[in-house]
Every structure is written in structure tokens, then in C-alpha cells.
N, C-alpha and C. Protein backbone atom coordinates (compact mmCIF):
# COMPACT_ATOMS: atom_id res chain seq x y z
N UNK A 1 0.77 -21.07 26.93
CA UNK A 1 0.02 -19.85 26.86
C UNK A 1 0.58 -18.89 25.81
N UNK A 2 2.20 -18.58 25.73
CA UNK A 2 2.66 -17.80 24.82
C UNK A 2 2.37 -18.43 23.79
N UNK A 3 2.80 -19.54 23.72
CA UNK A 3 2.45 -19.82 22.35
C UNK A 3 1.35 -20.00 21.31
N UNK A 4 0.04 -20.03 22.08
CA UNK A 4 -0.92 -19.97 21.46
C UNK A 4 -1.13 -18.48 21.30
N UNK A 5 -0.70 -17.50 21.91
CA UNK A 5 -1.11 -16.40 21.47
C UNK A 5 -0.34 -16.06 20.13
N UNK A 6 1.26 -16.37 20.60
CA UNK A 6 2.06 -16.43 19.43
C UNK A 6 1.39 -17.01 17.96
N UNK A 7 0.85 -17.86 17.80
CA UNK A 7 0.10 -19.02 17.24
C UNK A 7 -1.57 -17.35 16.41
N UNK A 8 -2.11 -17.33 17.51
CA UNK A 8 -3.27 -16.20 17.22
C UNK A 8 -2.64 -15.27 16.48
N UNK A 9 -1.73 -14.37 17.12
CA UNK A 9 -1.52 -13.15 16.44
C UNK A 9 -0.57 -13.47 15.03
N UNK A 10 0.15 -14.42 14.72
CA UNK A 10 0.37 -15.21 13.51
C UNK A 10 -0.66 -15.59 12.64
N UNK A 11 -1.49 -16.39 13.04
CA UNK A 11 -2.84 -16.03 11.74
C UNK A 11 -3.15 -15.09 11.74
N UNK A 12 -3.77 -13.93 12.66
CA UNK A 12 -4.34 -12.57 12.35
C UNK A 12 -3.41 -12.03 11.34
N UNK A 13 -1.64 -11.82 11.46
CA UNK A 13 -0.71 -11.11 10.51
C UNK A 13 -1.02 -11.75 9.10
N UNK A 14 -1.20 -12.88 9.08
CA UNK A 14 -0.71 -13.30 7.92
C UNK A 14 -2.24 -13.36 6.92
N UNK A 15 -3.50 -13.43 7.81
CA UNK A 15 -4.95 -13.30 6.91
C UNK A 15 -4.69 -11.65 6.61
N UNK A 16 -4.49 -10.84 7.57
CA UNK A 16 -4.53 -9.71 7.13
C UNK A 16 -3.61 -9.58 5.84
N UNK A 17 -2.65 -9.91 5.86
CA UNK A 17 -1.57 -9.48 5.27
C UNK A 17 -2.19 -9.80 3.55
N UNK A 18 -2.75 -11.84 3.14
CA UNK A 18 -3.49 -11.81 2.20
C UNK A 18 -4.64 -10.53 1.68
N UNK A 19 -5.43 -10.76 2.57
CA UNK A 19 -6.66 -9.92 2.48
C UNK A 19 -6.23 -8.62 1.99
N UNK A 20 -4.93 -7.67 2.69
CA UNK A 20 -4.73 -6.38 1.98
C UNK A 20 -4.05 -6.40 0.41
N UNK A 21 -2.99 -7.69 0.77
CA UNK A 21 -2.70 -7.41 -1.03
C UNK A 21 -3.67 -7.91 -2.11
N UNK A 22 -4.86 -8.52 -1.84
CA UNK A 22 -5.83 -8.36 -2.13
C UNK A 22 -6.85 -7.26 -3.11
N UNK A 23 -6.74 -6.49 -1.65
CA UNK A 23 -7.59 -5.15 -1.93
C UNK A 23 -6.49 -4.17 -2.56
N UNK A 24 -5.57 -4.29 -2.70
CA UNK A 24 -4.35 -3.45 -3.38
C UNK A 24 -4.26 -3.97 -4.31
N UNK A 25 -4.67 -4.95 -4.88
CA UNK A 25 -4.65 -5.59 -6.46
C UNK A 25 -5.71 -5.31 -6.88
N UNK A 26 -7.24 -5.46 -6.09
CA UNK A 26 -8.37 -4.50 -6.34
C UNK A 26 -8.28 -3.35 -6.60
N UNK A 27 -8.01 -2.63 -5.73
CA UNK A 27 -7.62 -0.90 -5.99
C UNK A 27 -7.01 -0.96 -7.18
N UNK A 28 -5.87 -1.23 -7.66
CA UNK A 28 -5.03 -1.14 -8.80
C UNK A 28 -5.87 -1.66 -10.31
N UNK A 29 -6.43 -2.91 -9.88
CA UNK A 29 -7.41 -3.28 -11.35
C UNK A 29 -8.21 -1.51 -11.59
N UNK A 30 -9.07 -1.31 -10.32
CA UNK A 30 -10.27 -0.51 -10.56
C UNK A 30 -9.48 0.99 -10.82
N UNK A 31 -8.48 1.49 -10.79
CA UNK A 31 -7.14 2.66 -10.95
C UNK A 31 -7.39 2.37 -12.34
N UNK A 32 -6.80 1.24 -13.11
CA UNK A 32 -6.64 1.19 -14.47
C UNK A 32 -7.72 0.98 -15.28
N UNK A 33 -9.38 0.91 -14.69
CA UNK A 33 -9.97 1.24 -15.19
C UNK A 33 -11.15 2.06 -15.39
N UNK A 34 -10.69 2.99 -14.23
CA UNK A 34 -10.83 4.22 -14.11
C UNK A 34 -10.44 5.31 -15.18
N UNK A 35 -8.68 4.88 -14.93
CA UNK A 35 -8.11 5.54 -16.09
C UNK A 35 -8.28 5.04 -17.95
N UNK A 36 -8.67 4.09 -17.71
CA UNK A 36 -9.48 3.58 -19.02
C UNK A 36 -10.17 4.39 -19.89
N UNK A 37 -11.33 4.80 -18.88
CA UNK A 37 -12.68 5.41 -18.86
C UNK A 37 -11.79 6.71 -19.42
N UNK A 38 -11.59 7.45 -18.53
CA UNK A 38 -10.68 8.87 -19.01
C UNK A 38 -9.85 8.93 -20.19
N UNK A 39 -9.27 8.11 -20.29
CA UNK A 39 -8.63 8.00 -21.39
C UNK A 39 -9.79 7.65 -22.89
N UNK A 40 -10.80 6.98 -22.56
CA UNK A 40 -11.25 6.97 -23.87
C UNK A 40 -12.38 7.96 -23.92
N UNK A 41 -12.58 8.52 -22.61
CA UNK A 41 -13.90 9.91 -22.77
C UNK A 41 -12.94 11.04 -23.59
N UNK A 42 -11.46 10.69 -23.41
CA UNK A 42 -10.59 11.92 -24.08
C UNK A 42 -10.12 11.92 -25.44
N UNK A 43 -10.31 10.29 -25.92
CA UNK A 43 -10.17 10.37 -27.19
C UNK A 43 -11.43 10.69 -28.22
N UNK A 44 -12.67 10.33 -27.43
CA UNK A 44 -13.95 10.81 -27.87
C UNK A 44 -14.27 11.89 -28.03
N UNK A 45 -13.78 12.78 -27.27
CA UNK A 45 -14.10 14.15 -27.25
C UNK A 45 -12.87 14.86 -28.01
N UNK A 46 -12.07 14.22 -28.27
CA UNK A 46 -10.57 15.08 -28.98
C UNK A 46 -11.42 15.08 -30.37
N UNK A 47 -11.53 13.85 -30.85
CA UNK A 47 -11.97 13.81 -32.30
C UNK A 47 -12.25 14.57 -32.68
N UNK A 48 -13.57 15.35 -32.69
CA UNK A 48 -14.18 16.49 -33.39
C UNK A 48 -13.01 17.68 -33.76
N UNK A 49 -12.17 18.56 -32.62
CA UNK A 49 -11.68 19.03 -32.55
C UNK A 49 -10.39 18.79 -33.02
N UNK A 50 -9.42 17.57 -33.55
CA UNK A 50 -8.62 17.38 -33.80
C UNK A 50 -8.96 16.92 -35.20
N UNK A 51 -10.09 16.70 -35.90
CA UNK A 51 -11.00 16.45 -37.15
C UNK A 51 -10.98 18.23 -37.44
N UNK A 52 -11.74 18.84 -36.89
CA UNK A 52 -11.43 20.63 -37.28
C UNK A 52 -10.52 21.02 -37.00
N UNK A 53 -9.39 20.67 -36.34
CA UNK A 53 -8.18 21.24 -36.19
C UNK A 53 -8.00 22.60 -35.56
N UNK A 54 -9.20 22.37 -33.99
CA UNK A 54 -9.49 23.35 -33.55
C UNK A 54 -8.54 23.00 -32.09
N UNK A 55 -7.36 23.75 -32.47
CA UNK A 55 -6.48 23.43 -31.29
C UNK A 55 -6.58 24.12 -29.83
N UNK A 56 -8.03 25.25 -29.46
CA UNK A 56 -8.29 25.67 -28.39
C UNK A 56 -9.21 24.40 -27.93
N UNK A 57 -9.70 24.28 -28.37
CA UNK A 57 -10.76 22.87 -28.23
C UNK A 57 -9.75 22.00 -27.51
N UNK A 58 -9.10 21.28 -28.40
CA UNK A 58 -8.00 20.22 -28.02
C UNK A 58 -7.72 20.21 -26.69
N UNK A 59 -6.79 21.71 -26.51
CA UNK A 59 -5.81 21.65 -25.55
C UNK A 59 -6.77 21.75 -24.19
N UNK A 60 -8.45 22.33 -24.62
CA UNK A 60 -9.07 22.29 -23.18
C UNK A 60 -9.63 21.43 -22.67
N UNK A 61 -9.83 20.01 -23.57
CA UNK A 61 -10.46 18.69 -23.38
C UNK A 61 -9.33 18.20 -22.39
N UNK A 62 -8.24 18.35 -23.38
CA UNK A 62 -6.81 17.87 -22.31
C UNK A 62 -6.53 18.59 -20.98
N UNK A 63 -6.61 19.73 -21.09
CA UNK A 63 -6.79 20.09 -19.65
C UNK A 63 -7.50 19.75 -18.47
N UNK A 64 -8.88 19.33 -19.08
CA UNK A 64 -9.73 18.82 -18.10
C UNK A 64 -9.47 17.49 -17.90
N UNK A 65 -9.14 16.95 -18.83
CA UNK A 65 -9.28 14.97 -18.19
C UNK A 65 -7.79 15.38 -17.14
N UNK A 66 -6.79 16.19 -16.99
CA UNK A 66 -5.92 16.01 -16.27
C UNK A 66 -5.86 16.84 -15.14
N UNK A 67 -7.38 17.33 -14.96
CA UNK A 67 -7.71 17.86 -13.64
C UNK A 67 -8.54 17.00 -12.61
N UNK A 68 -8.66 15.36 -13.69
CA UNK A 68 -9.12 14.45 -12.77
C UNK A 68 -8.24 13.72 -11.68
N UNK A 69 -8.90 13.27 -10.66
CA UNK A 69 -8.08 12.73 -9.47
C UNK A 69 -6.78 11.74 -9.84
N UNK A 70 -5.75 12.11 -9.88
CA UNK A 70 -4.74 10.89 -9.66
C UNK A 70 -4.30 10.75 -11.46
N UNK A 71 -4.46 11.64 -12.14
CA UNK A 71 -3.58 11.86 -13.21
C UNK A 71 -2.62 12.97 -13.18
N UNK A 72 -2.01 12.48 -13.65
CA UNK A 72 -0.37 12.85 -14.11
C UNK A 72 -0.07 14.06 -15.01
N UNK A 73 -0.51 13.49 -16.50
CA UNK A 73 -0.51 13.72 -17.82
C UNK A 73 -1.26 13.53 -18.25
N UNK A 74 -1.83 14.46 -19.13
CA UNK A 74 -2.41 13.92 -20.58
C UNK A 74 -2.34 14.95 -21.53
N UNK A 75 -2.10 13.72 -22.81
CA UNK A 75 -1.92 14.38 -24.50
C UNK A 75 -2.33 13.89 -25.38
N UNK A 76 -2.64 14.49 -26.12
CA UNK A 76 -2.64 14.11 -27.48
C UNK A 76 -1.78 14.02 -28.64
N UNK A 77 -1.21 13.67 -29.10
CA UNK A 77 -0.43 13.44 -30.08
C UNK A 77 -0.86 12.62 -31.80
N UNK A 78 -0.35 13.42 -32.61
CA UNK A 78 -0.86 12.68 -34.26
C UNK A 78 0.59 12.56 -35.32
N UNK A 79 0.33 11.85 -35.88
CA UNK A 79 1.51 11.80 -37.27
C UNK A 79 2.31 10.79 -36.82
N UNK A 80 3.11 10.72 -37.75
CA UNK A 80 4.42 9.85 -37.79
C UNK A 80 5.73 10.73 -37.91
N UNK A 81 6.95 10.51 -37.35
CA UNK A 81 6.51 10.45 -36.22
C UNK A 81 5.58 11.17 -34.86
N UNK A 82 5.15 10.55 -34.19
CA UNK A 82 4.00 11.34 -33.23
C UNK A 82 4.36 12.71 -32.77
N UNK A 83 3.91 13.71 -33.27
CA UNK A 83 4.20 15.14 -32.66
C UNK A 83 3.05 15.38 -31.07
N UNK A 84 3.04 16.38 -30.53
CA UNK A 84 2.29 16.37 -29.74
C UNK A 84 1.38 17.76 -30.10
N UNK A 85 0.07 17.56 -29.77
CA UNK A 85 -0.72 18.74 -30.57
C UNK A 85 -1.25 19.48 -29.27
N UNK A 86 -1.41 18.66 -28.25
CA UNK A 86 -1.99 19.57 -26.49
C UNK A 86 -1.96 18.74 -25.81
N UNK A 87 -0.90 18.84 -24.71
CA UNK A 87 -0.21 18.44 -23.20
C UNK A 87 -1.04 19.19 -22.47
N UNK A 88 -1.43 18.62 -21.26
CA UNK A 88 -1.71 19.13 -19.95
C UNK A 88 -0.16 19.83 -19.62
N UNK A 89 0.65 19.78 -19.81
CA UNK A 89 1.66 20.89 -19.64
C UNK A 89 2.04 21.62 -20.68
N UNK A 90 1.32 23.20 -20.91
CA UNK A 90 1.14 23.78 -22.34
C UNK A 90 2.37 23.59 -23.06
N UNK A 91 3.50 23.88 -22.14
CA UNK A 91 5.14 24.01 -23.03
C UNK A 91 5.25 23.06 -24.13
N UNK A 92 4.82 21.58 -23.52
CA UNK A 92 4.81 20.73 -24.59
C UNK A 92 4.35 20.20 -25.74
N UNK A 93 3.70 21.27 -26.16
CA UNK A 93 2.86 21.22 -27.57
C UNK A 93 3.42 21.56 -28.07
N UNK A 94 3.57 21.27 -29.42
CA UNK A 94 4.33 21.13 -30.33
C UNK A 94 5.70 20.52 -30.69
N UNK A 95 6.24 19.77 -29.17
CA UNK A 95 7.22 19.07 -29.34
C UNK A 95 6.61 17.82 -29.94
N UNK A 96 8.03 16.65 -30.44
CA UNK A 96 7.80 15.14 -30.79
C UNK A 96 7.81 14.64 -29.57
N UNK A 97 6.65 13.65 -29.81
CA UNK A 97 6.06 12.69 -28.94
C UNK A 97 7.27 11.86 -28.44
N UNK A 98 7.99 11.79 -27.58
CA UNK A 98 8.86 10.43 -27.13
C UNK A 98 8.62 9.67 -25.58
N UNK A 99 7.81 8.88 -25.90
CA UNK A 99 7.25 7.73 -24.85
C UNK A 99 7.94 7.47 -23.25
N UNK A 100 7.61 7.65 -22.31
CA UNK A 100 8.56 7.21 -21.44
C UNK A 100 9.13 5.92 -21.76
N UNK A 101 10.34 5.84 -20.87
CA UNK A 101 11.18 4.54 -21.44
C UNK A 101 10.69 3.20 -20.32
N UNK A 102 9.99 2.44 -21.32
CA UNK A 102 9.65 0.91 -21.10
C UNK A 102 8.28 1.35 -21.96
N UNK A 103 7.67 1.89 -22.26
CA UNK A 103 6.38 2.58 -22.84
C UNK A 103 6.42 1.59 -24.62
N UNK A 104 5.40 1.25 -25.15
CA UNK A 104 5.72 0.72 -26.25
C UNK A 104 4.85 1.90 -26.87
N UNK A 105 5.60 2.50 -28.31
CA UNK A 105 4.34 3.54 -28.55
C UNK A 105 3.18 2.84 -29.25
N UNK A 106 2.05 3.41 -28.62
CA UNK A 106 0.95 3.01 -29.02
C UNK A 106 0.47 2.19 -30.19
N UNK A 107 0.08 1.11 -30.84
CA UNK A 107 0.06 0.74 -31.72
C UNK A 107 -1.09 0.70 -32.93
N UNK A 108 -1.31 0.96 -34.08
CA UNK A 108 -2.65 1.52 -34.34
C UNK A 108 -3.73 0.53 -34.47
N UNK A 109 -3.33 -0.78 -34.05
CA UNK A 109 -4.10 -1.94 -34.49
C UNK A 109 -5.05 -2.28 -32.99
N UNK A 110 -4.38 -1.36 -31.93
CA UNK A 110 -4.76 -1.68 -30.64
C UNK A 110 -5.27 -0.58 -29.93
N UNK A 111 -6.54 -1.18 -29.10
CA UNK A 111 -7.28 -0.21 -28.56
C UNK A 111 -6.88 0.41 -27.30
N UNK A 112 -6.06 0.28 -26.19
CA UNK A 112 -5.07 0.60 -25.56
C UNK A 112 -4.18 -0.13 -24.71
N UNK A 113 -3.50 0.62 -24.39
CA UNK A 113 -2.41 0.01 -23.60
C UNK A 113 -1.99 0.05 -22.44
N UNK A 114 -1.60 -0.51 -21.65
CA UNK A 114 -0.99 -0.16 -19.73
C UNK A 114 -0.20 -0.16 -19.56
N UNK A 115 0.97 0.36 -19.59
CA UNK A 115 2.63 0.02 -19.00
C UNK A 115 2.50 0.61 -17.57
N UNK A 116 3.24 0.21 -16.90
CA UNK A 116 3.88 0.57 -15.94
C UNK A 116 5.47 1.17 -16.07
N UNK A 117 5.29 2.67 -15.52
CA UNK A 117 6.69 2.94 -15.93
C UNK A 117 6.98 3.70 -14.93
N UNK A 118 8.60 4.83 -15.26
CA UNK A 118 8.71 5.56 -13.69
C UNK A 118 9.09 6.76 -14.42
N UNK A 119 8.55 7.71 -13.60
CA UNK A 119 9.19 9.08 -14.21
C UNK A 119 10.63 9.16 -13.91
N UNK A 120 10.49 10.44 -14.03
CA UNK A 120 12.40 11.25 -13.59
C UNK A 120 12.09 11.27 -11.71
N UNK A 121 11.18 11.52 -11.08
CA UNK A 121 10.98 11.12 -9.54
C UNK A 121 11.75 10.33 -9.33
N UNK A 122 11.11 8.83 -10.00
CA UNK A 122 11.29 7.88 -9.42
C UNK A 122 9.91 7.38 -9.20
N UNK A 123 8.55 8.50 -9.24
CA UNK A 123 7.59 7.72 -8.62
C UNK A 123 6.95 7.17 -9.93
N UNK A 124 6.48 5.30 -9.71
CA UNK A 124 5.34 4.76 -10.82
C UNK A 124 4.41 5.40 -11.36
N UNK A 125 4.15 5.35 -12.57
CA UNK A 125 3.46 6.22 -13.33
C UNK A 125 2.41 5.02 -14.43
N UNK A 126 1.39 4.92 -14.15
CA UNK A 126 0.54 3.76 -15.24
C UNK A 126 0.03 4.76 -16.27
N UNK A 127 0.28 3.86 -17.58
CA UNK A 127 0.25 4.94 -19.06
C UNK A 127 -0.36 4.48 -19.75
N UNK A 128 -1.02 5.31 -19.89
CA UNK A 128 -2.71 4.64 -20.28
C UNK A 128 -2.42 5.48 -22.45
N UNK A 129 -3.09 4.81 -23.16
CA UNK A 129 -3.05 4.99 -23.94
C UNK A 129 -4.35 4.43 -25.46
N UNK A 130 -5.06 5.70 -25.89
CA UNK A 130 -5.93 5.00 -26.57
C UNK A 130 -6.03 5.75 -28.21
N UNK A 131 -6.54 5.05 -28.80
CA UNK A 131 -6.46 5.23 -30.65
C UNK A 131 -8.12 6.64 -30.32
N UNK A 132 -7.40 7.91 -31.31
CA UNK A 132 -8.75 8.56 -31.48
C UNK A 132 -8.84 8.35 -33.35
N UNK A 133 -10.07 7.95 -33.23
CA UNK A 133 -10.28 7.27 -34.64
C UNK A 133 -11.50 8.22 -35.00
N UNK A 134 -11.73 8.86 -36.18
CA UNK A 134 -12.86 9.74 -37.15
C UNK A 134 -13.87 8.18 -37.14
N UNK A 135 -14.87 8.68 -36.60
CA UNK A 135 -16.01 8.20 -36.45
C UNK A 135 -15.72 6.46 -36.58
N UNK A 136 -14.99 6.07 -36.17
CA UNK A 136 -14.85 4.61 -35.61
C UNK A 136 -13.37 3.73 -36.67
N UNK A 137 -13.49 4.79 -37.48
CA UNK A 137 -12.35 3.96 -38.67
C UNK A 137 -11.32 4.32 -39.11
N UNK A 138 -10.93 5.60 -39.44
CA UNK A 138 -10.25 6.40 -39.98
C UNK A 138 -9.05 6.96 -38.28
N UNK A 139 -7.79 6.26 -38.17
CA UNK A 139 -7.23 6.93 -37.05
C UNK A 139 -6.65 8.10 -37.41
N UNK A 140 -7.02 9.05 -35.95
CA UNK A 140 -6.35 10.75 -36.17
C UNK A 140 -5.00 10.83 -35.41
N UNK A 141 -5.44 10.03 -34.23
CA UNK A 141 -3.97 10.43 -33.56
C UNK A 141 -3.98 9.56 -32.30
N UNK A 142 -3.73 9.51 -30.88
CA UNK A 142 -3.66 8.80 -29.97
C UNK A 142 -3.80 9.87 -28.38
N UNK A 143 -4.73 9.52 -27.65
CA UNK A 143 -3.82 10.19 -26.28
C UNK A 143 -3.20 8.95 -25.54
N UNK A 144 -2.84 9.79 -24.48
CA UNK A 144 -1.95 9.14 -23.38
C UNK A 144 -1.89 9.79 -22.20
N UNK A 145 -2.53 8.55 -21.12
CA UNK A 145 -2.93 9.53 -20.09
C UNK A 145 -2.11 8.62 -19.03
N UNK A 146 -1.39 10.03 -18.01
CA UNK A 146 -0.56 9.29 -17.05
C UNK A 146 -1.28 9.22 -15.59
N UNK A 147 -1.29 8.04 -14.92
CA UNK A 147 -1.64 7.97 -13.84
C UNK A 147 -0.90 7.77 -12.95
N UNK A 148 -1.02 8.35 -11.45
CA UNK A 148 -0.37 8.14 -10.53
C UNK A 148 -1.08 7.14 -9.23
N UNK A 149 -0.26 5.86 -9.37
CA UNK A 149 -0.48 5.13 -8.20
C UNK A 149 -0.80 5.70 -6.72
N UNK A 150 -0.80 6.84 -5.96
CA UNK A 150 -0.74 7.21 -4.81
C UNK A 150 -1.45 6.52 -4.03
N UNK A 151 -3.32 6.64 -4.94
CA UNK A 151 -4.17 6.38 -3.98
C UNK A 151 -4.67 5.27 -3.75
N UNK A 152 -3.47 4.30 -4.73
CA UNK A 152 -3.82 2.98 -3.99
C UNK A 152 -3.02 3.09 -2.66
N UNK A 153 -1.76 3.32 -2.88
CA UNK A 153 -0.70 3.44 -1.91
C UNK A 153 -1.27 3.84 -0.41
N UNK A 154 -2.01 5.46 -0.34
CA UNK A 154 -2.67 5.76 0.93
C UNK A 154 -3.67 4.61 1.36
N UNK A 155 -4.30 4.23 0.20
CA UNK A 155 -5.74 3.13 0.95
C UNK A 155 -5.16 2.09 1.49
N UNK A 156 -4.07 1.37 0.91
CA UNK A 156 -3.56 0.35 1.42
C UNK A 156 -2.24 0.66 2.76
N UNK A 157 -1.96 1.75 2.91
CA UNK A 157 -1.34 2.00 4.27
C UNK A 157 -2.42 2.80 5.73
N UNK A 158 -3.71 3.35 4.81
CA UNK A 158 -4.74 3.40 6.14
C UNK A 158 -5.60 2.02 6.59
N UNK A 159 -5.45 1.10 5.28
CA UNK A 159 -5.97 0.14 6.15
C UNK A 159 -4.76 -1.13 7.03
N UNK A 160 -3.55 -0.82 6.64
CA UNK A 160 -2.38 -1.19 7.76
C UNK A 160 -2.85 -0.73 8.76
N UNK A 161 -3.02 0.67 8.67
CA UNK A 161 -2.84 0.93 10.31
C UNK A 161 -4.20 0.88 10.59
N UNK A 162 -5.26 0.54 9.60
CA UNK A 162 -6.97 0.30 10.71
C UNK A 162 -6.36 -0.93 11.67
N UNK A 163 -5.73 -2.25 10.27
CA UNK A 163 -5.40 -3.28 10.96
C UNK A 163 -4.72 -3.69 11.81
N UNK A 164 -3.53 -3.07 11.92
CA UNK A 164 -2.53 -3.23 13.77
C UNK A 164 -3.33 -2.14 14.75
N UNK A 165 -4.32 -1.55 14.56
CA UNK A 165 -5.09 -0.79 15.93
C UNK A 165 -5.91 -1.90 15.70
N UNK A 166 -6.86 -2.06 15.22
CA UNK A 166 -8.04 -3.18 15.42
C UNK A 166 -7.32 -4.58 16.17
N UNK A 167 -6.05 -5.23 15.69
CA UNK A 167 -5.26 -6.51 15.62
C UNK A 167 -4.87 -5.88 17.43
N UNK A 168 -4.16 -4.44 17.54
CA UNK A 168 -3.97 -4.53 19.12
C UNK A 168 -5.07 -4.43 20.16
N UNK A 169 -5.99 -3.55 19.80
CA UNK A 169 -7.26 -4.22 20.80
C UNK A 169 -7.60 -5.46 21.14
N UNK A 170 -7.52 -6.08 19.87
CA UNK A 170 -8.48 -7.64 19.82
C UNK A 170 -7.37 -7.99 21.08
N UNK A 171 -6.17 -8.25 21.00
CA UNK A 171 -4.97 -8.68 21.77
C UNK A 171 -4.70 -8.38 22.61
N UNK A 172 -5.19 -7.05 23.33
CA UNK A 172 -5.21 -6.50 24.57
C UNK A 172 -6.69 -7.08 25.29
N UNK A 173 -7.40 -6.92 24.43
CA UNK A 173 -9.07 -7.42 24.89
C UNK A 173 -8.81 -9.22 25.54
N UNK A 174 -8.18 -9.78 24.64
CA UNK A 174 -7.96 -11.16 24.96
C UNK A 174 -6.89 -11.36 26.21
N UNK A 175 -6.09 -10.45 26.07
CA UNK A 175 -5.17 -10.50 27.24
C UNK A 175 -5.58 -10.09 28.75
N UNK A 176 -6.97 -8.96 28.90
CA UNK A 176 -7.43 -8.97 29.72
C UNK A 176 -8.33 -9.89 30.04
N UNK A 177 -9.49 -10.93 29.04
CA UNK A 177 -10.18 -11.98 29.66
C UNK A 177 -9.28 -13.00 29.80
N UNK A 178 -7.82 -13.08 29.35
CA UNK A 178 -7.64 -13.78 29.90
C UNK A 178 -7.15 -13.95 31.36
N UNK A 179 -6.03 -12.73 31.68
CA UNK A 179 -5.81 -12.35 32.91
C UNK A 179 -7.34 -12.55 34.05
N UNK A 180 -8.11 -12.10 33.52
CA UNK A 180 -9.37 -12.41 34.51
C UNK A 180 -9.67 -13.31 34.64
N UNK A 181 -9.59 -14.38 33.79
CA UNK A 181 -9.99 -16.10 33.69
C UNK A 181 -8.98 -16.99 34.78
N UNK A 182 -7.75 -16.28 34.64
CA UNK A 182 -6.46 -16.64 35.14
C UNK A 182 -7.57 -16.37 36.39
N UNK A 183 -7.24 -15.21 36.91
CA UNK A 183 -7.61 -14.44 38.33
C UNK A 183 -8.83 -15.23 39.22
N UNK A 184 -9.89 -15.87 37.91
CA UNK A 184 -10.97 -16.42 38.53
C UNK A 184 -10.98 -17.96 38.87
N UNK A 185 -9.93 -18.68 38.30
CA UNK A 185 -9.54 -19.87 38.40
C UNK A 185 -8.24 -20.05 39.59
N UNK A 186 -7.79 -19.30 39.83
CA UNK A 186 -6.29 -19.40 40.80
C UNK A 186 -7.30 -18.79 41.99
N UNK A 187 -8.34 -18.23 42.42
CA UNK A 187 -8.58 -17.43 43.37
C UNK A 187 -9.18 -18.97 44.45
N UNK A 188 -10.29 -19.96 43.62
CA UNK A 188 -10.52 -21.17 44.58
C UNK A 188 -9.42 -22.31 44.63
N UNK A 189 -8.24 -22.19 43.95
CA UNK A 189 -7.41 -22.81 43.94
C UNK A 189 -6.13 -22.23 45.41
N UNK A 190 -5.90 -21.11 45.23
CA UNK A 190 -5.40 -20.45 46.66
C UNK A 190 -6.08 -20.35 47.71
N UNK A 191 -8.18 -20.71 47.59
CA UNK A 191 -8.50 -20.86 49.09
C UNK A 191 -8.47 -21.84 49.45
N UNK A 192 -8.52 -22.98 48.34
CA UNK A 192 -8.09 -24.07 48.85
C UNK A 192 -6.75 -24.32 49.68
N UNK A 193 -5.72 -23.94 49.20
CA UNK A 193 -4.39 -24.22 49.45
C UNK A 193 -4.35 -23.73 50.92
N UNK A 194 -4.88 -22.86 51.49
CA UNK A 194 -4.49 -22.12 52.69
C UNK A 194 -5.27 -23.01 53.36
């Protein structure tokens, strides 16, 4: 008897367990290309403004892509080496661009890039990075937009715990038909006996 339950709640752990890293490798694809999207609506829209060298423009495009859900950072940066022209954190305009470390800087032959890296936290940071090019040819400069893993993190620990409440019902549910099955099979077996 134990052991078949032992046996049950062992496949339930271990399908669940596939199935979520699963959907946490899902979540994470659809994160990075999410941040894709943002990242290249920000190099689209920098252009003009970094083509006029209209640095209120700039810095408010950048402001907004980093008022989207689950970013970090974002900048723009141009030249060699890369200066920064408008950070979602104003202070940092006008400093030189220096990449978090594992970060490859952007390369101009490539349309973007993903590292995975870690801030000064400690917490993972995905670094999104794309070429802003004058009307498809001519490159101006690059952003770089930081994302924060969280909300894979929450989705994949609310559906832990959907799954050990759902996994302890099922197991309590089974433990009572079975107790009753027990109850209904031993009951003509003890009127017999007497």
C-alpha cells in the first residue's frame, strides 16, 4: 500500500518537476523576447533624435522603454570608445560606456546580443543589446537594455506552490477513497468472522 503511494506521489514530483522547468525555460525564451522587442522599438525611435542630436528627445525615449515591466536599465551609448549619451539613470550620461563584466560590447556587425550577467546585488541581469543604424546602414550608436529575471522567478514559484496544494489534495482525496474502500471491504469480512 505504502509503496504504491510512495510509487504515485514520485511520478506526480517528478512530471511536475519536468513540466515546470519547462515553463521556466518558456517564460525565459518569451522574457528575452520581450526584451528584444524593447530594445529594438528603442533603437528605432533613438535614431531620429540621436541623427539631430536632440538629447531631450534621447534621454525621454530612454526613460520610457525603462518604465517597462521588468527592466533594469536602459541606454544609449555612441563613439569609440562608447560614451553614454542617456541612461535611465540621468547621472550617467555622459560617462564612458563600460559593459558589465561577462558582457561582450556590442559588436557592429551584429544585430543583438543576450548575456546573462549579475549586477553589484548579486541579482541576474539579461543584457539585451541592439545596433541604432541611420535609416538601415549607416551605424549611430547602440542601446542596451537591462532586464530583470524576477518574473520568471515569481511565475515559477506560484506555480510550485499551485502544484504541492493541487499534488496534496489529489493525495488526501485518494487517501480518503481509499480509507473508505478499506472500510467497505473489511466491514463483510468482520461480519463474517464473528
Amino acid at each position: 500500500g505504502l509503496s504504491i503511494a510512495g510509487l504515485i506521489i514520485g511520478t506526480i514530483s517528478a512530471t511536475t518537476f519536468v513540466l515546470i522547468r519547462n515553463a521556466e525555460e518558456a517564460l525565459k525564451n518569451e522574457l528575452v523576447e520581450r526584451g528584444r522587442t524593447i530594445a529594438q522599438n528603442l533603437a528605432n525611435t533613438a535614431e531620429p533624435h540621436l541623427e539631430s542630436n536632440n538629447e531631450i528627445g534621447l534621454a525621454t525615449v530612454v526613460y520610457d522603454a525603462a518604465q517597462q515591466k521588468g527592466v533594469v536599465f536602459a541606454l544609449v551609448c555612441q563613439g569609440e570608445p562608447p560614451r553614454i549619451l542617456a541612461h535611465s539613470e540621468s547621472g550617467l550620461a555622459g560617462n564612458a560606456y563600460r559593459p558589465p563584466e561577462g558582457v561582450v560590447p556590442h559588436p557592429p556587425d551584429k544585430e543583438m546580443t543576450v548575456v546573462l550577467t549579475f549586477m553589484e546585488n548579486g541579482e541576474p541581469v539579461i543584457d539585451l543589446g541592439a545596433a541604432i543604424t541611420l535609416r538601415g546602414r549607416m551605424r549611430l550608436g547602440s542601446v542596451h537594455l537591462g532586464l530583470s529575471p524576477d518574473s520568471i522567478r515569481d511565475a515559477v514559484q506560484a506555480a510550485y506552490r499551485r502544484v504541492i496544494l493541487l499534488s496534496a489534495a489529489f493525495i488526501g482525496a485518494g487517501l480518503l477513497v481509499a480509507l473508505a474502500l478499506v472500510t467497505l471491504i473489511l466491514r463483510p469480512i468482520g461480519a463474517l468472522m464473528e
